[in-house]
Protein backbone atom coordinates (compact mmCIF):
# COMPACT_ATOMS: atom_id res chain seq x y z
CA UNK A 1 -1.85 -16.17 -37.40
CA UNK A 2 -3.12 -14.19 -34.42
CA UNK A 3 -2.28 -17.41 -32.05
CA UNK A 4 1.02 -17.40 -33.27
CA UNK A 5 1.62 -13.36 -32.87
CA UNK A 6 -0.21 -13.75 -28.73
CA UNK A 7 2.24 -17.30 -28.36
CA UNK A 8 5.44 -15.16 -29.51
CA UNK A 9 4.55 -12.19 -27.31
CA UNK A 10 3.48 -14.24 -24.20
CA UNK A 11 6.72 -16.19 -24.77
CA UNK A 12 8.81 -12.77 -24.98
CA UNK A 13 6.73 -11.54 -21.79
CA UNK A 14 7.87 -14.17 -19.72
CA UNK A 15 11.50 -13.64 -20.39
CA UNK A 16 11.67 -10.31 -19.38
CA UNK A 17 9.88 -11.43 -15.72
CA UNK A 18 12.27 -12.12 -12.84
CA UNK A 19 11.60 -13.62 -9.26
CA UNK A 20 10.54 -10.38 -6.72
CA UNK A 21 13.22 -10.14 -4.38
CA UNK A 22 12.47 -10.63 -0.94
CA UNK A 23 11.81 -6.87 -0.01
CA UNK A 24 9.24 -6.19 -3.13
CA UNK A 25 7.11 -9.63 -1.61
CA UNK A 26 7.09 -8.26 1.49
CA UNK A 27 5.92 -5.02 0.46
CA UNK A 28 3.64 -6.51 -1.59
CA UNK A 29 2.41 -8.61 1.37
CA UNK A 30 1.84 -5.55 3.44
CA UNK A 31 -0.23 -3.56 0.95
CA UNK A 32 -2.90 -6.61 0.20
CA UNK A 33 -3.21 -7.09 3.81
CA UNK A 34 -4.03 -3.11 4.78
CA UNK A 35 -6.32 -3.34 1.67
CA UNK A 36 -8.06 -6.48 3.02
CA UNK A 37 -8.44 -4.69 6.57
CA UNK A 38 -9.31 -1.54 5.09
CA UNK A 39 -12.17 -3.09 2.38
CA UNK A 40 -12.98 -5.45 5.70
CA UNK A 41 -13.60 -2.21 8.30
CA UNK A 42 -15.91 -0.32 5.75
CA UNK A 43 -17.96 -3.13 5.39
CA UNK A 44 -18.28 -3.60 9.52
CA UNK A 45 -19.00 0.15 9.56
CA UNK A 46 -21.93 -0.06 7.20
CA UNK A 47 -23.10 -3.29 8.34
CA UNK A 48 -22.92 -1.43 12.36
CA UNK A 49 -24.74 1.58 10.45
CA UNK A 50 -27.26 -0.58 9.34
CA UNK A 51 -27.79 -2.75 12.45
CA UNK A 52 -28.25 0.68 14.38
CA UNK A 53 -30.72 2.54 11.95
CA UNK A 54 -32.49 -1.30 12.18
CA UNK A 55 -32.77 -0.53 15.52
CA UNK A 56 -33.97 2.73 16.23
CA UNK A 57 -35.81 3.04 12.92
C-alpha cells in the first residue's frame, strides 16, 4: 500500500511542475556557475596556502 500512496503522490507532483521560463533558467544558470567559481577559488586559495607553507616550512 505504501507504493501505491508514493506512485499517487509522485504522479500528483509532476502535474503541478511546469517548464522554467526562459528568465528563471538563466538565473538559474548564473547562480551554479558563481557557485562553481566560488567553491573552485577557495580550493586554489588553500591549495596556494598549502604550496607556500610547503615551501617555506
Amino acid at each position: 500500500m505504501k507504493i501505491i500512496s508514493f506512485l499517487k503522490n509522485c504522479v500528483r507532483v509532476l502535474k503541478v511542475t511546469r517548464k522554467p521560463t526562459k528568465e528563471e533558467y538563466i538565473a538559474a544558470v548564473k547562480i551554479t556557475g558563481l557557485g562553481i567559481i566560488l567553491i573552485g577559488s577557495i580550493g586554489f586559495i588553500i591549495f596556494l596556502i598549502f604550496k607556500i607553507i610547503a615551501i617555506f616550512g
